[in-house]
C-alpha atoms as a PDB file:
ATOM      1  CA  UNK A   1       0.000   0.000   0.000  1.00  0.00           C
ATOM      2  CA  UNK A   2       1.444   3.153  -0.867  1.00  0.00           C
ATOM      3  CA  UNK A   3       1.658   6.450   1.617  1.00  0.00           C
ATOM      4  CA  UNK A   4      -1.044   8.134  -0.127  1.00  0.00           C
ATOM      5  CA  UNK A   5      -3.482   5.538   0.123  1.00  0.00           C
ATOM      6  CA  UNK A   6      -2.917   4.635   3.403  1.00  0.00           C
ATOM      7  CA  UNK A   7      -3.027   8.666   4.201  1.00  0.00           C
ATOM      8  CA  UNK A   8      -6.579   8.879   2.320  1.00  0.00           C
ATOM      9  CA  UNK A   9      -7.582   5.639   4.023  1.00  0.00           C
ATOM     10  CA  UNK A  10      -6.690   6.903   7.874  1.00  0.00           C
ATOM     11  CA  UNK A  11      -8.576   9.856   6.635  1.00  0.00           C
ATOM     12  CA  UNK A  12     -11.555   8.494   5.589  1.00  0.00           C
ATOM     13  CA  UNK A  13     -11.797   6.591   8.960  1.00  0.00           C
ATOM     14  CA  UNK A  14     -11.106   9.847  10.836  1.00  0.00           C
ATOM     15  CA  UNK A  15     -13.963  11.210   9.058  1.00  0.00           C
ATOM     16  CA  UNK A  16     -16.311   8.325  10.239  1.00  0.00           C
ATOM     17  CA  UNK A  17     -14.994   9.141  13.776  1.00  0.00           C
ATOM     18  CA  UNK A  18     -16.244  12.905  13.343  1.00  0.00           C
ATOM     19  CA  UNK A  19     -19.523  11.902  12.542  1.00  0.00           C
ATOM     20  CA  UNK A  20     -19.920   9.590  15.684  1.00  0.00           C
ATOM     21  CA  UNK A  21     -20.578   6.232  13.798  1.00  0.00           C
ATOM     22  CA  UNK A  22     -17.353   4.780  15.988  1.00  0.00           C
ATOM     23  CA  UNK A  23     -18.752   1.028  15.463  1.00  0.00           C
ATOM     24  CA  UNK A  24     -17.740   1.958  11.815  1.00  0.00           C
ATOM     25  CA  UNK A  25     -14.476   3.576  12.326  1.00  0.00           C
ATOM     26  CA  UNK A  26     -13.022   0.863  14.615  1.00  0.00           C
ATOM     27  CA  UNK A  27     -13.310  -1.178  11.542  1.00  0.00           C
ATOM     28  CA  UNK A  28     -12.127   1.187   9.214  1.00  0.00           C
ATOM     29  CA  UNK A  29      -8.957   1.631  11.230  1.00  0.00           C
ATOM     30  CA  UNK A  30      -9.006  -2.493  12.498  1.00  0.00           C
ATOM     31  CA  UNK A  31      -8.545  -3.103   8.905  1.00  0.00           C
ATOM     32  CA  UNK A  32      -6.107  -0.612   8.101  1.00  0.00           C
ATOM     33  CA  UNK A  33      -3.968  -1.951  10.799  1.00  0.00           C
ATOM     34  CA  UNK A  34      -4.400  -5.823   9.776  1.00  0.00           C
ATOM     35  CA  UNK A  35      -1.759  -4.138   6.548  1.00  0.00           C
ATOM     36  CA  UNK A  36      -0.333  -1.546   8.895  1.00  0.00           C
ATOM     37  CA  UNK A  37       0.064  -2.569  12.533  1.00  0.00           C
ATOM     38  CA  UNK A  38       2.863   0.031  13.039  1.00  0.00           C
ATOM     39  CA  UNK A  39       0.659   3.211  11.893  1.00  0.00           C
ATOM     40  CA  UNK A  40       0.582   5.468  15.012  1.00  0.00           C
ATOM     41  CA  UNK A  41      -2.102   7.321  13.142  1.00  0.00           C
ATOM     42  CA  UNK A  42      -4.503   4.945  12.839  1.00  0.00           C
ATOM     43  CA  UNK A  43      -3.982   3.167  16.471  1.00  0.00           C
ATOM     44  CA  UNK A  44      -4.478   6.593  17.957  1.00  0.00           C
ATOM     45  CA  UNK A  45      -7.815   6.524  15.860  1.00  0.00           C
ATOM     46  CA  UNK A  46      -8.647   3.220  16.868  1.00  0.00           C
ATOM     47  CA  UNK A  47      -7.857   3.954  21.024  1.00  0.00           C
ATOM     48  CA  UNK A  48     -10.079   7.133  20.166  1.00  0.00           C
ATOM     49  CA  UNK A  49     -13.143   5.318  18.496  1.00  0.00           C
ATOM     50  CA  UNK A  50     -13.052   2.366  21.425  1.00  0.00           C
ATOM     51  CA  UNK A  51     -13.273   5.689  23.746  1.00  0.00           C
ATOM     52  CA  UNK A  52     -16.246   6.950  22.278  1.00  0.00           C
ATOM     53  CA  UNK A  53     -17.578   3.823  22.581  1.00  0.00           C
ATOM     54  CA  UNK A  54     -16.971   3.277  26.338  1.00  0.00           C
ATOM     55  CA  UNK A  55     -15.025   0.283  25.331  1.00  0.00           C
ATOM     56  CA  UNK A  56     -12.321   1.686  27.669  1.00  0.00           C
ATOM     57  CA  UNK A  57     -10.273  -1.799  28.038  1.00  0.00           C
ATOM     58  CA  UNK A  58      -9.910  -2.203  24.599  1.00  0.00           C
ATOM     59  CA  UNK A  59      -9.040   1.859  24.301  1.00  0.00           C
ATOM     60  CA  UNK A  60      -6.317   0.907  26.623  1.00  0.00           C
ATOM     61  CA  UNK A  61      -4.631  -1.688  24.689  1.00  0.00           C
ATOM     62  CA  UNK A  62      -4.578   0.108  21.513  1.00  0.00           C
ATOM     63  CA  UNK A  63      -3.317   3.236  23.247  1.00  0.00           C
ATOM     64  CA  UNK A  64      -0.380   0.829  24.845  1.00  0.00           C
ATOM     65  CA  UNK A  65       0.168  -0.133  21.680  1.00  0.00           C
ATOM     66  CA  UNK A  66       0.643   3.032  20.250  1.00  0.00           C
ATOM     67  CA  UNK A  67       2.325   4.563  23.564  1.00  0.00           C
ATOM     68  CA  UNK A  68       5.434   1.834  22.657  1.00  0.00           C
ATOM     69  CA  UNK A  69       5.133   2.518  18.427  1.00  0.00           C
ATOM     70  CA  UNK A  70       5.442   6.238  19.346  1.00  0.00           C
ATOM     71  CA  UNK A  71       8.340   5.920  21.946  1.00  0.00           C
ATOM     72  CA  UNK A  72      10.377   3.394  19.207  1.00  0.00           C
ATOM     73  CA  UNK A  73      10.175   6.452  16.500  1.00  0.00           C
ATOM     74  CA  UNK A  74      10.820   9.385  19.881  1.00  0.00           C
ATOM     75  CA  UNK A  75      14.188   6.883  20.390  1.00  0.00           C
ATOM     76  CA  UNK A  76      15.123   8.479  16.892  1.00  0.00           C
ATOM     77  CA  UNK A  77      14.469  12.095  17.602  1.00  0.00           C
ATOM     78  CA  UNK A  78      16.488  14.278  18.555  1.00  0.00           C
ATOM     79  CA  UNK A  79      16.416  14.998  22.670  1.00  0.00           C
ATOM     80  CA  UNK A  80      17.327  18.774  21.755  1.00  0.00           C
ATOM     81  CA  UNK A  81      14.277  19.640  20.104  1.00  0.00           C
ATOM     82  CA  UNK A  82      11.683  17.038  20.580  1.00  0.00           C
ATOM     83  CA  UNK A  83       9.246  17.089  17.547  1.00  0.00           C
ATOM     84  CA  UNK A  84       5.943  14.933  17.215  1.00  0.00           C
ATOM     85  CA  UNK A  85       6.651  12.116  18.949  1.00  0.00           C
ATOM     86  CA  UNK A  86       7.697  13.936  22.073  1.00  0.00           C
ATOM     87  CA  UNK A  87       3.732  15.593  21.452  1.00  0.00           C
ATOM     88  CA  UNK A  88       2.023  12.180  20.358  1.00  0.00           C
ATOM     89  CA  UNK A  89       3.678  10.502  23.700  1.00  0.00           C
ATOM     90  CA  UNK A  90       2.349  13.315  26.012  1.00  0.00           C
ATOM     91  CA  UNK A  91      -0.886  12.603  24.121  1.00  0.00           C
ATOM     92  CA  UNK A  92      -1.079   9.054  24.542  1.00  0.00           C
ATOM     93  CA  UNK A  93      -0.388   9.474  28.469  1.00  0.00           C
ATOM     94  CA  UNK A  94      -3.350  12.014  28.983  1.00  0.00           C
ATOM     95  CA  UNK A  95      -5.818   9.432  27.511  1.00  0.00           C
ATOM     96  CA  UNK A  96      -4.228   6.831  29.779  1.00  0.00           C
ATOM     97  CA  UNK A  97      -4.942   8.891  32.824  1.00  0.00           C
ATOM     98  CA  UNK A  98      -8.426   9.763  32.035  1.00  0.00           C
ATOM     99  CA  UNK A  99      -9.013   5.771  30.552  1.00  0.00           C
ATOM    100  CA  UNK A 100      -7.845   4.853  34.551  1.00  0.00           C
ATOM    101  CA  UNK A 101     -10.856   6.042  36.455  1.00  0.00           C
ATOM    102  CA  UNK A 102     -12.869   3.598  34.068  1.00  0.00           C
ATOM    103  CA  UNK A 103     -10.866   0.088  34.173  1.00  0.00           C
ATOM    104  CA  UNK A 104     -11.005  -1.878  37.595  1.00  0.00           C
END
């Protein structure tokens, strides 16, 4: 799959987020990851649709998933001036705080 068609794909899934039809966009971005497990993109997505849909354990795992995807690629950046991964990893933690008042 090229960049731009995994781009417009992410994107069309984001848009089914926006609209609140989550059941949808957890398999729009499920199937994008079955070719793409590493996208950070679309596992943020995916964490974000499971939120919406109170499925907070599952929001969890995908958001652990993408927590360790993001800090492989913030290994790479430079300390200096931390970039998007430094962003995406603060990110990531926030919705693992707020996800902990919801999993026993």
């Amino acid at each position: 799959m090229t960049e731009k068609n995994l781009d417009a794909r992410i994107g069309a899934a984001w848009g089914t987020h926006y609209k609140g039809q989550d059941d949808a966009a957890v398999q729009q971005f499920t199937d994008i990851l079955q070719d793409n497990p590493a996208s950070i993109d679309a596992n943020w997505g995916l964490g974000l649709a499971y939120r919406s849909l109170n499925q907070n354990d599952q929001a969890r795992a995908v958001f652990l998933k993408a927590k360790q995807l993001i800090e492989d690629e913030q290994a790479n950046e430079d300390a200096a001036t931390p970039g998007r991964y430094f962003m995406l990893n603060r990110m990531v933690d926030q919705q693992l705080t707020y996800l902990e008042q919801f999993i026993t």
